[in-house]
Protein backbone atom coordinates (compact mmCIF):
# COMPACT_ATOMS: atom_id res chain seq x y z
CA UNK A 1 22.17 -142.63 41.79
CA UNK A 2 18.93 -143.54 43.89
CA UNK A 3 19.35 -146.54 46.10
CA UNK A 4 16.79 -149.40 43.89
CA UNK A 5 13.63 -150.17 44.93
CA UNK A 6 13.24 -152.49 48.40
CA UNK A 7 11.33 -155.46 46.18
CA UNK A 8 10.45 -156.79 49.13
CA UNK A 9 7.58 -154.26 50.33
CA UNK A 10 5.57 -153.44 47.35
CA UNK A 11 2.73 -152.92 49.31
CA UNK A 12 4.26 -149.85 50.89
CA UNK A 13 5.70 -149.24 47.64
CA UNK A 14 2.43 -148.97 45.92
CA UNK A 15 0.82 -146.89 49.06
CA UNK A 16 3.70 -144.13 48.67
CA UNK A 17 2.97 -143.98 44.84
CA UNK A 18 -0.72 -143.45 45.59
CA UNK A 19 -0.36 -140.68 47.95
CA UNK A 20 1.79 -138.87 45.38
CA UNK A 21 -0.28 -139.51 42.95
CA UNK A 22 -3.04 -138.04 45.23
CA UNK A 23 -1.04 -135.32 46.09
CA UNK A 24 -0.49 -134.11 42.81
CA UNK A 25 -4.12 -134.25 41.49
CA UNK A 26 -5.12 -132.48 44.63
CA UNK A 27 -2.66 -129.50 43.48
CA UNK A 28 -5.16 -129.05 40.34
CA UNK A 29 -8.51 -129.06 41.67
CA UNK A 30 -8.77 -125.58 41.76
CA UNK A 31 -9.40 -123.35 44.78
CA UNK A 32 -9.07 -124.98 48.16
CA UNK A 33 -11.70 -126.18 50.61
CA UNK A 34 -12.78 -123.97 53.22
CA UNK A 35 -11.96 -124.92 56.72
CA UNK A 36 -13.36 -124.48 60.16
CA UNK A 37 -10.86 -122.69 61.08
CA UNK A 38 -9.30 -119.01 62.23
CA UNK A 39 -6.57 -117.12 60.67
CA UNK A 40 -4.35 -115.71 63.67
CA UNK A 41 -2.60 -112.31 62.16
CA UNK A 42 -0.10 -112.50 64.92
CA UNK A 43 -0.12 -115.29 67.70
CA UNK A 44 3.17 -115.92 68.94
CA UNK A 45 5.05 -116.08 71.26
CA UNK A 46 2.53 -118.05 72.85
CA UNK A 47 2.96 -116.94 76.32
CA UNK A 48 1.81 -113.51 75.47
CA UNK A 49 -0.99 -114.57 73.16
CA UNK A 50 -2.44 -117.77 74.45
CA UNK A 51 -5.53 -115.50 75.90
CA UNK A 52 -6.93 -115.33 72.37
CA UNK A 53 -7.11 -119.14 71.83
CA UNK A 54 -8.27 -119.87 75.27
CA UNK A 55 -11.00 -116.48 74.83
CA UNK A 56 -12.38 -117.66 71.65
CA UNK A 57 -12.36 -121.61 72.44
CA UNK A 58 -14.47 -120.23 75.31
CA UNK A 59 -17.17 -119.46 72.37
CA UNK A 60 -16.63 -122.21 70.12
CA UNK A 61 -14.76 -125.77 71.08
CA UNK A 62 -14.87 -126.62 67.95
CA UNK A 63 -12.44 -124.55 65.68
CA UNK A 64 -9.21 -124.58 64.57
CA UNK A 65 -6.05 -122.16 64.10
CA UNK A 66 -3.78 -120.84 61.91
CA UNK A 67 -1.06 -118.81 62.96
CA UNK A 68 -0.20 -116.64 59.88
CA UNK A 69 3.11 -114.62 61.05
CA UNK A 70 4.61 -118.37 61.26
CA UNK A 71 4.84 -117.89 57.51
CA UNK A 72 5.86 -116.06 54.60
CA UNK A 73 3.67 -113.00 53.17
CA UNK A 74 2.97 -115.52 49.91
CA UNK A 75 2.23 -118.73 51.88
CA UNK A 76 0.03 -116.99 54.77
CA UNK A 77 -1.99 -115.14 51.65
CA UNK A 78 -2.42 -118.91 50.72
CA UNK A 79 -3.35 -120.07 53.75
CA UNK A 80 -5.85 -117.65 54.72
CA UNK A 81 -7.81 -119.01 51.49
CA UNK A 82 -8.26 -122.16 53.54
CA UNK A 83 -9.76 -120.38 56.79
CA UNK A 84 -13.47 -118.96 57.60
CA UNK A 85 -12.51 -115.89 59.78
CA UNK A 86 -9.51 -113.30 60.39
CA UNK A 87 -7.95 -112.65 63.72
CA UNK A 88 -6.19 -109.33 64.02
CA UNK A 89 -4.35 -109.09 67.37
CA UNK A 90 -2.92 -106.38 69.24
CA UNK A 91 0.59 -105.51 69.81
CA UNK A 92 2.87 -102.97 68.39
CA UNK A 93 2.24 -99.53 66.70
CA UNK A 94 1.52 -98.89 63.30
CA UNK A 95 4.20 -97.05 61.14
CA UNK A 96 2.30 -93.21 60.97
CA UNK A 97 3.39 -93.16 57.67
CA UNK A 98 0.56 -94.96 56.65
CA UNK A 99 -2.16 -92.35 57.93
CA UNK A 100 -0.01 -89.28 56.90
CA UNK A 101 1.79 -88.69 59.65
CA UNK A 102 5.41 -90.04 58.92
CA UNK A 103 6.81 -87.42 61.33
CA UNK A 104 5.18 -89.04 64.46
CA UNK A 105 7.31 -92.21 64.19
CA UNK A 106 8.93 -90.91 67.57
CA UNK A 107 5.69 -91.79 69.47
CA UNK A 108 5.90 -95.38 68.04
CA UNK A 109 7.69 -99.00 68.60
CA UNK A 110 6.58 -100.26 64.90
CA UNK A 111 6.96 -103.66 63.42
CA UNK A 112 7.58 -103.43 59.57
CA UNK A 113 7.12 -106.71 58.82
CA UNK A 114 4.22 -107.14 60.46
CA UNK A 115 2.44 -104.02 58.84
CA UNK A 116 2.95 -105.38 55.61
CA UNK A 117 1.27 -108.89 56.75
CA UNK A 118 -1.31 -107.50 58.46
CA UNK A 119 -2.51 -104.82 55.84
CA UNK A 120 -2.27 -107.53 53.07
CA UNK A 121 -4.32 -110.52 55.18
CA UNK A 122 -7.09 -108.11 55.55
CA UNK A 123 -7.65 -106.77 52.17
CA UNK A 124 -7.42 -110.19 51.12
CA UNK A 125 -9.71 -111.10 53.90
CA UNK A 126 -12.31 -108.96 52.90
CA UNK A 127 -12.01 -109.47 48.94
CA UNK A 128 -12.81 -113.07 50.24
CA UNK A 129 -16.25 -111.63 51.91
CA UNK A 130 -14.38 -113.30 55.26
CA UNK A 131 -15.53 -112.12 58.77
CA UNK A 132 -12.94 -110.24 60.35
CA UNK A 133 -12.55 -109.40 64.18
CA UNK A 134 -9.87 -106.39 65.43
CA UNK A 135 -8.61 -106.21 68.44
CA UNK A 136 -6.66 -102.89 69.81
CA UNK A 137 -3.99 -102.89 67.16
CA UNK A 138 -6.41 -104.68 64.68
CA UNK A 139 -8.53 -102.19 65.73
CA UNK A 140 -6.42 -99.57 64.28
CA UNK A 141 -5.18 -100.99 61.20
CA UNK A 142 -8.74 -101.55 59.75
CA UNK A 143 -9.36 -97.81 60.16
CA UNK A 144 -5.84 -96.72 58.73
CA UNK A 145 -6.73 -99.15 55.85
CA UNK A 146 -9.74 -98.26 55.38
CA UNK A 147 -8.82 -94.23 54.91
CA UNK A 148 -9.04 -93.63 58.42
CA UNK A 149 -5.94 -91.51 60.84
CA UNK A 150 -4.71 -92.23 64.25
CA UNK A 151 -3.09 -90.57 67.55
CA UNK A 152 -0.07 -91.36 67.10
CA UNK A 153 0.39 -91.06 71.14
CA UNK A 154 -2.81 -89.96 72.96
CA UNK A 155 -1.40 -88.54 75.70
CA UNK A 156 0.94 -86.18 74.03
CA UNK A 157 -1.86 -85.26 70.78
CA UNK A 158 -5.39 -85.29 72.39
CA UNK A 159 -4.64 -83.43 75.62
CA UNK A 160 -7.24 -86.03 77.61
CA UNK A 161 -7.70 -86.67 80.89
CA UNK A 162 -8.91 -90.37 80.45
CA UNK A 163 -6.24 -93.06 81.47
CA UNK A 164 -6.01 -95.33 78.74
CA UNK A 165 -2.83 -97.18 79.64
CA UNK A 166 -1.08 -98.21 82.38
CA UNK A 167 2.53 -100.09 81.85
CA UNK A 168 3.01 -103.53 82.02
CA UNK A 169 -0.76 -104.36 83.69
CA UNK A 170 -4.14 -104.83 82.28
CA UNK A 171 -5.77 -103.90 85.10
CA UNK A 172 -6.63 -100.16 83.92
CA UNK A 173 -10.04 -99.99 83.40
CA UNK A 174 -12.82 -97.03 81.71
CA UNK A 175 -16.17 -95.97 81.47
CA UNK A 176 -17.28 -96.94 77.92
CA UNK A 177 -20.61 -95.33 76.43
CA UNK A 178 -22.66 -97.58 73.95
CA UNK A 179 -23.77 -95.78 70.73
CA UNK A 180 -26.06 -96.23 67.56
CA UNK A 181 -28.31 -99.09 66.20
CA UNK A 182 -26.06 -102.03 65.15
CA UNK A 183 -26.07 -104.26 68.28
CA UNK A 184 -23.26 -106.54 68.19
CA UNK A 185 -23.12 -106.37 73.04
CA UNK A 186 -26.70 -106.98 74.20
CA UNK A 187 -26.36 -103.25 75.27
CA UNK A 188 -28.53 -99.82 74.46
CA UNK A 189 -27.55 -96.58 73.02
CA UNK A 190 -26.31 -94.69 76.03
CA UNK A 191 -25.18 -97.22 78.67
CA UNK A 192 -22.40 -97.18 80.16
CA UNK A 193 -19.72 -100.49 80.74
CA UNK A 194 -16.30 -100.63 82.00
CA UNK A 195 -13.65 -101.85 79.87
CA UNK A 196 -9.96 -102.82 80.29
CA UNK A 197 -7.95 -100.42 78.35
CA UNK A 198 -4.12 -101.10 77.41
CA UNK A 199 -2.96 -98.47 74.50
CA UNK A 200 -1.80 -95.04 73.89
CA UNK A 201 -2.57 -94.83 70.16
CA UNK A 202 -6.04 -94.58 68.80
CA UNK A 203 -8.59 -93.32 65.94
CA UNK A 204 -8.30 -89.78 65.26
CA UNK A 205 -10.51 -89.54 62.15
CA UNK A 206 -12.48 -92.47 61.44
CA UNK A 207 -12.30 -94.06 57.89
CA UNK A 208 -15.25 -93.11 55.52
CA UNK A 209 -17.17 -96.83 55.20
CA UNK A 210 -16.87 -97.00 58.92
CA UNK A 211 -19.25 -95.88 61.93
CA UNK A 212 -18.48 -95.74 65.80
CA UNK A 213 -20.19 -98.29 68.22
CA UNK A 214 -18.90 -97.00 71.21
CA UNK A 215 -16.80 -93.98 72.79
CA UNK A 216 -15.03 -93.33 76.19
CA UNK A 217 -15.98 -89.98 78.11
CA UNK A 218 -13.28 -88.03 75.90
CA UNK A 219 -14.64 -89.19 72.86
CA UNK A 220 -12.14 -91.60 71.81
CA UNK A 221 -13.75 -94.15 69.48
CA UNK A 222 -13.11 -97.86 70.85
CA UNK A 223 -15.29 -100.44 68.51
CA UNK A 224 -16.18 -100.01 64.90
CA UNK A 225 -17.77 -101.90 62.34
CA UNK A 226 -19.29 -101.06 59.07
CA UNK A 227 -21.75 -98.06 58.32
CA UNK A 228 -25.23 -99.77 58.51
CA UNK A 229 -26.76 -100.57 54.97
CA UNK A 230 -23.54 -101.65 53.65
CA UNK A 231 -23.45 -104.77 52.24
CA UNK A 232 -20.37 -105.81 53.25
CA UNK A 233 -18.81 -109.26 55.34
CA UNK A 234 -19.04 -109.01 58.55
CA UNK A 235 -16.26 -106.34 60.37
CA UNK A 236 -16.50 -105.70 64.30
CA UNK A 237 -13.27 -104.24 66.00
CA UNK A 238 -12.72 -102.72 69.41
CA UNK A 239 -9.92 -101.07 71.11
CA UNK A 240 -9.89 -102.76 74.49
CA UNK A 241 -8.89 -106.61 75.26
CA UNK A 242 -12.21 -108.86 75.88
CA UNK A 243 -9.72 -111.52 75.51
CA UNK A 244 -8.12 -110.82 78.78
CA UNK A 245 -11.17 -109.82 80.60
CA UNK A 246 -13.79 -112.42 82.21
CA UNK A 247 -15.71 -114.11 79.74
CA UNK A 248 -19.07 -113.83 81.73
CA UNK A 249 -17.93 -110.02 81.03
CA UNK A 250 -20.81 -108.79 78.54
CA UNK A 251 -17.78 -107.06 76.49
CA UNK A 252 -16.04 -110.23 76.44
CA UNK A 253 -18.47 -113.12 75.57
CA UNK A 254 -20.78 -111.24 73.17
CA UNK A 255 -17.55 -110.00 70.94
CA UNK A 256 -16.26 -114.00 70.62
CA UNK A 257 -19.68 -115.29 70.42
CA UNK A 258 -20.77 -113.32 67.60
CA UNK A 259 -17.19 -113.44 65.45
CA UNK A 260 -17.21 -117.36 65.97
CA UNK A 261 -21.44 -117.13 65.10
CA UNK A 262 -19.87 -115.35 61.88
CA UNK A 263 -17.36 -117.55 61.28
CA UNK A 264 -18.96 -120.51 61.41
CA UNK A 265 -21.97 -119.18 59.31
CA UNK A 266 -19.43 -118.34 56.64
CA UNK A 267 -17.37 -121.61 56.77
CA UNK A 268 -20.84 -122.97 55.66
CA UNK A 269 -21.98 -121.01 53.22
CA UNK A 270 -18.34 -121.24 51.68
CA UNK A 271 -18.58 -125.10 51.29
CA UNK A 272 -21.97 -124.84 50.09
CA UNK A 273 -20.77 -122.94 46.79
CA UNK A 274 -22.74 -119.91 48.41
CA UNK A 275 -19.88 -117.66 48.65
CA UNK A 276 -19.59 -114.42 50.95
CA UNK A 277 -19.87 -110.77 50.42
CA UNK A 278 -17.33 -108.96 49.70
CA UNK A 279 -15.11 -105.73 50.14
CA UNK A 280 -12.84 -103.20 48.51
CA UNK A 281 -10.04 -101.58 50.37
CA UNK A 282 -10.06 -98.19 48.76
């Protein structure tokens, strides 16, 4: 049996029946209002990722963040409907099995769980016409899942003589050499910038609908984004960590700046009725 009624606050009474009330008719209005805020693939523990709030607060005070590994695969799908943008983080390997190359899983520390997150936030993501930023592992999953193949560990498959990670420090810096038209860095075709570099997988053969923005002296692609003329939402991932770098850095700022630009601009246009474009994983 319930306990009755306490007769002698039906004020609060009546306030608790309205928000039910109001909770339940919110439940049927359809799709959700967009928010001005970030979906975070993979954000804790916090320690370790804090540099990505900090790094993109840096660019924009203003938004807010979801942490999606927090949740069930169901419930984060859910909640990403709410947010304007897609954070994917870096952090553990990809299974190989998902470019082909099941018989590399030697090379690799993979996360299963987080695969299957990850690879279903950003199709849904992009079917959503939602800006989408990669960062070293993000980096890599947009290219597997966009028909693209990986070294499963660079120094062992691609013979190079680059460094591209040292343990345990971020302190291992490159050359990186600036490519094509799409300008996302304040940078030329053919300069040269030093980036930190922290991974020992990368893209072997990029996906189809993609295009390189930048390579390191052994030809190792490091930032991506769609082929230009595709009408597409707005993509952009790179291979090093502008999050961890100075953000006067012009491979640190520009990156947030123009993600949170994106994300903002979409936020908009969502709660306008406008809509985004959007994209097919094949």
């Amino acid at each position: 049996m319930y306990p009755p009624p306490d007769r002698r606050c039906p004020r609060i009474s009546a306030l608790i029946w309205m928000g039910i009330l109001f909770q339940l008719a919110s439940c049927q209005t359809g799709q959700p209002r967009r928010q001005h805020c970030m979906a975070v693939s993979v954000g804790q523990p916090h320690d370790k990722y804090m540099y990505y709030y900090s790094w993109i607060r840096s660019a924009d005070t203003s938004v807010r963040f979801i942490e999606m590994s927090g949740h069930g695969l169901d419930s984060a799908l859910l909640l990403l409907e709410r947010c304007s943008g897609l954070l994917l983080t870096g952090g553990a390997d990809l299974h190989p099995a998902f470019y082909g190359r099941g018989s590399d899983t030697g090379y690799c520390e993979v996360v299963p769980w987080r695969d299957t997150l990850e690879f279903a936030l950003l199709e849904k993501a992009l079917n959503l016409g939602m800006p989408v930023l990669g960062i070293c592992r993000g980096l890599q999953l947009i290219n597997v899942a966009l028909g693209g193949s990986l070294y499963a560990d660079i120094p062992a498959q691609m013979n190079s003589p680059e460094t591209h990670r040292i343990p345990e420090t971020y302190d291992c810096y490159h050359p990186l050499i600036m490519e094509g038209t799409m300008n996302f860095f304040g940078t030329r075709a053919g300069d040269t910038l030093e980036v930190n570099t922290n991974h020992h997988q990368g893209i072997r053969d990029l996906a189809p609908p993609l295009m390189s923005l930048a390579h390191t002296r052994d030809h190792l692609i490091e930032a991506i984004t769609w082929k230009s003329g595709t009408d597409k939402p707005f993509l952009l991932a790179v291979q090093w960590h502008p999050e961890r770098m100075a953000f006067h850095h012009p491979m640190s700022a520009s990156v947030a700046r123009i993600f949170t630009e994106q994300v903002s601009k979409h936020f908009q246009s969502a709660n306008s009725g406008q809509g985004g474009k959007n994209a097919q994983i094949p």
